[in-house]
Every structure is written in structure tokens, then in C-alpha cells.
N, C-alpha and C. Protein backbone atom coordinates (compact mmCIF):
# COMPACT_ATOMS: atom_id res chain seq x y z
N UNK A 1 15.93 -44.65 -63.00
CA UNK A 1 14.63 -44.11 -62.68
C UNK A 1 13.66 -44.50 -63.79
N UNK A 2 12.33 -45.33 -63.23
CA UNK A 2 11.23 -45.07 -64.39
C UNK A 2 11.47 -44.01 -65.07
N UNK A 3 10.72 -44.08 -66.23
CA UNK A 3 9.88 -42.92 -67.30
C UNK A 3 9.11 -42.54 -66.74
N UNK A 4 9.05 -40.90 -66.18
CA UNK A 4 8.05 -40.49 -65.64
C UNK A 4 7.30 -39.48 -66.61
N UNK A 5 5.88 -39.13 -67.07
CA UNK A 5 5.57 -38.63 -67.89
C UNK A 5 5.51 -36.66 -67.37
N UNK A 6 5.92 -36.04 -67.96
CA UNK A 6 5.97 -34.42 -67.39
C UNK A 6 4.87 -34.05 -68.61
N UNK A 7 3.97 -32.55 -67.15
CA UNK A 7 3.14 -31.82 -68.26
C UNK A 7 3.59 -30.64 -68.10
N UNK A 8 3.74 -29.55 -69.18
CA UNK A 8 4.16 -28.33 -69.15
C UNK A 8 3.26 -27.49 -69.57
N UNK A 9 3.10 -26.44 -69.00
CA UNK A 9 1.74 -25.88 -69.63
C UNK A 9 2.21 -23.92 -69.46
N UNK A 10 1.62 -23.42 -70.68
CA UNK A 10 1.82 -22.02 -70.89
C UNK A 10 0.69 -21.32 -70.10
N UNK A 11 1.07 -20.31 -69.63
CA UNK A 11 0.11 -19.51 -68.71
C UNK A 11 0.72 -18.08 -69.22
N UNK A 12 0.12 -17.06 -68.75
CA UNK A 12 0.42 -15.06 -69.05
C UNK A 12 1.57 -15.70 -68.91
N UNK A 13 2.01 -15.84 -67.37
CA UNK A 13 2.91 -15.08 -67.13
C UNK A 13 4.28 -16.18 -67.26
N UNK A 14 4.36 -17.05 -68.15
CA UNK A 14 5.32 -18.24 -68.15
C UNK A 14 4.78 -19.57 -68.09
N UNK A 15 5.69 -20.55 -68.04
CA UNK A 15 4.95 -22.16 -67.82
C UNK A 15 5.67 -22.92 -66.30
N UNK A 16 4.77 -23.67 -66.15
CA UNK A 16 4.85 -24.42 -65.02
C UNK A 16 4.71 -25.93 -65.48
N UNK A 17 5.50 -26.56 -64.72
CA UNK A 17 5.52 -28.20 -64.85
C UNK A 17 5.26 -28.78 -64.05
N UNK A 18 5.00 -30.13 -64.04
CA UNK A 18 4.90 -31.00 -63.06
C UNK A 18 4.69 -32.70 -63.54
N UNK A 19 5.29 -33.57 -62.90
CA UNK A 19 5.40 -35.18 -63.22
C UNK A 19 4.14 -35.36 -62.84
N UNK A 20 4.03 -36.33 -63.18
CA UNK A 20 2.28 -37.32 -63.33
C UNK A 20 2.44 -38.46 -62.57
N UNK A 21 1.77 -38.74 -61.88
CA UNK A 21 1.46 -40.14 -60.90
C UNK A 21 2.80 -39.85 -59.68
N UNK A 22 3.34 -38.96 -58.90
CA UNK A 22 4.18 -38.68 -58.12
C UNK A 22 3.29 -38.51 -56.70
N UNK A 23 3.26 -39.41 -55.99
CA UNK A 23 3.04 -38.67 -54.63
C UNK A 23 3.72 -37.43 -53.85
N UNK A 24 2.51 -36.53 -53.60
CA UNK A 24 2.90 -35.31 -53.03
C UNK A 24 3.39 -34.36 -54.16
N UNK A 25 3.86 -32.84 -53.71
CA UNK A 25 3.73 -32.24 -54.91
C UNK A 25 5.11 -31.65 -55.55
N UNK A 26 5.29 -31.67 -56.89
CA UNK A 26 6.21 -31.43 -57.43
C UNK A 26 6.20 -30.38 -58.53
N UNK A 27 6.46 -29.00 -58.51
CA UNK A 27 5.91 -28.44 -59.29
C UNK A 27 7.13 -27.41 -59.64
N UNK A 28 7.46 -27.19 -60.98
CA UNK A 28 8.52 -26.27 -61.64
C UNK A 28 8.25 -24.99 -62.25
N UNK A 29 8.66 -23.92 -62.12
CA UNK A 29 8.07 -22.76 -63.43
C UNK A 29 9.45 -22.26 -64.16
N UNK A 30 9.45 -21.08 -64.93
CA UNK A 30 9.97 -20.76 -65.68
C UNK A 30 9.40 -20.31 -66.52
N UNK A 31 10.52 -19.17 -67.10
CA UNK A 31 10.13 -18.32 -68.42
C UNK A 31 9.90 -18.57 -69.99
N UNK A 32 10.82 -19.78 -69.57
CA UNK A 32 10.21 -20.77 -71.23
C UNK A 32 9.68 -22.58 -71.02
N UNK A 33 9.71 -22.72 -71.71
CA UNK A 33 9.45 -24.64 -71.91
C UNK A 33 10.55 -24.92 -70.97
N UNK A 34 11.39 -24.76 -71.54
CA UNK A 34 12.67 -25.51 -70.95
C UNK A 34 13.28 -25.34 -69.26
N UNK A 35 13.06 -24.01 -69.36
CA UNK A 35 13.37 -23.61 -67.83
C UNK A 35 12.13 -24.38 -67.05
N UNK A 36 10.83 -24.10 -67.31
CA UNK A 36 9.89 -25.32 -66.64
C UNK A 36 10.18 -26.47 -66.26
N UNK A 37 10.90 -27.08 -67.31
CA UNK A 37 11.06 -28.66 -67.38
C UNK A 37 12.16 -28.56 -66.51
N UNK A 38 13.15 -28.16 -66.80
CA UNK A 38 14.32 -28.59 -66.09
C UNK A 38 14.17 -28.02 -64.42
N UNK A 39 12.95 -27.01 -63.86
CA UNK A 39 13.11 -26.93 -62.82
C UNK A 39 12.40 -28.10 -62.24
N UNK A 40 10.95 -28.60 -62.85
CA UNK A 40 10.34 -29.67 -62.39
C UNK A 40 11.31 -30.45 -62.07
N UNK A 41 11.87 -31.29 -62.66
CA UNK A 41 13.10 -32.48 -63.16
C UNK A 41 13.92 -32.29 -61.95
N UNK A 42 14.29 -31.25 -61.50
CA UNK A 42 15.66 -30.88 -60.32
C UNK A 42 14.46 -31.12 -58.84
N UNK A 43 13.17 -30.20 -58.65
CA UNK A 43 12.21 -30.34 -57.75
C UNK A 43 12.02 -31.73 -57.37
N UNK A 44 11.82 -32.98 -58.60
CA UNK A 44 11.58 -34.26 -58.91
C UNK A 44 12.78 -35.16 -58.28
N UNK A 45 14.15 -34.66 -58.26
CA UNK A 45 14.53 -35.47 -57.83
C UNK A 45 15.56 -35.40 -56.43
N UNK A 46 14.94 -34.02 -55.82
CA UNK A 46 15.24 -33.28 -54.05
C UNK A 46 13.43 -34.44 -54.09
N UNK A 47 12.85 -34.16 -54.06
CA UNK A 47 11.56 -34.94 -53.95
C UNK A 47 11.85 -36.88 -53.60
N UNK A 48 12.75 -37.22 -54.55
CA UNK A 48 12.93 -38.79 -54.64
C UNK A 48 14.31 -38.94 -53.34
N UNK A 49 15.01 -37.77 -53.26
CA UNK A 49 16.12 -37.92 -52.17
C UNK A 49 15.76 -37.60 -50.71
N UNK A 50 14.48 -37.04 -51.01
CA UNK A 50 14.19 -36.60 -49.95
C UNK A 50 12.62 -37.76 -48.72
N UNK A 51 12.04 -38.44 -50.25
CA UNK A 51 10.92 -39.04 -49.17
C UNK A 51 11.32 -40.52 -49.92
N UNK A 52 12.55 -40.65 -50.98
CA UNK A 52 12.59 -42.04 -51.66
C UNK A 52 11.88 -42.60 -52.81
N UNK A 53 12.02 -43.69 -53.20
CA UNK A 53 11.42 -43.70 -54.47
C UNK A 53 9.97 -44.63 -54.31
N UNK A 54 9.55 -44.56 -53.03
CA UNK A 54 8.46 -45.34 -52.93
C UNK A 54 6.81 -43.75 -53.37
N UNK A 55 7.57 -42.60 -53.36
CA UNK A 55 6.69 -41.61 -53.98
C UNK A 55 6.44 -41.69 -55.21
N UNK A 56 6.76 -42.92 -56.27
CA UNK A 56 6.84 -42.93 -57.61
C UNK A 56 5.68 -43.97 -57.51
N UNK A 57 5.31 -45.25 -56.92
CA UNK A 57 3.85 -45.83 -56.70
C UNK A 57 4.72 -46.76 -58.10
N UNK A 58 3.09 -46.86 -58.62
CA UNK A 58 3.64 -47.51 -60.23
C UNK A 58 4.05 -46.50 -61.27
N UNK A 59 4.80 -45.63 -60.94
CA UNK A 59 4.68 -45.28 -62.38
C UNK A 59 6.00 -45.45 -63.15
């Protein structure tokens, strides 16, 4: 798989993630950094099994 770039971002109530340049939407939360990331990352790749890797474009 490309390098896909992830943003994680703190909010009240926890953080949420999501990959950059992905067609359609992919989005993770969790109670810390990590739980974010790793749910994005699992969302990211039911996402690539599910519509293929032509949802990745150039990135």
C-alpha cells in the first residue's frame, strides 16, 4: 500500500482520524491518539476491500 498521510485531531470529547486524499469517507475515533489511529487504519482498509484500491487516486 502507498504512504497514506493520517490526520488526528483532539476534540472535548476524544480524537478522531482520518487519511488524506481517499475517496469517500474514512473516519476513526477514540479515547486517545492511538485508539484514533488504529481505528482509522482498520476503517481504511474494510474501505480498500471493500470499493478497491482505485479509492486511493494518486496518493
Amino acid at each position: 500500500m502507498n504512504n497514506i498521510k493520517m490526520i488526528v485531531q483532539k476534540h472535548d470529547d476524544g480524537y478522531i482520524a482520518y487519511p488524506l486524499g481517499v475517496q469517500g469517507i474514512v473516519i476513526g475515533e477514540g479515547e486517545s491518539y492511538e485508539e484514533a489511529f488504529k481505528d482509522a487504519e482498520s476503517a481504511l482498509h474494510f474501505h480498500l476491500e471493500t470499493f478497491g484500491k482505485e479509492v486511493l487516486g494518486n496518493v
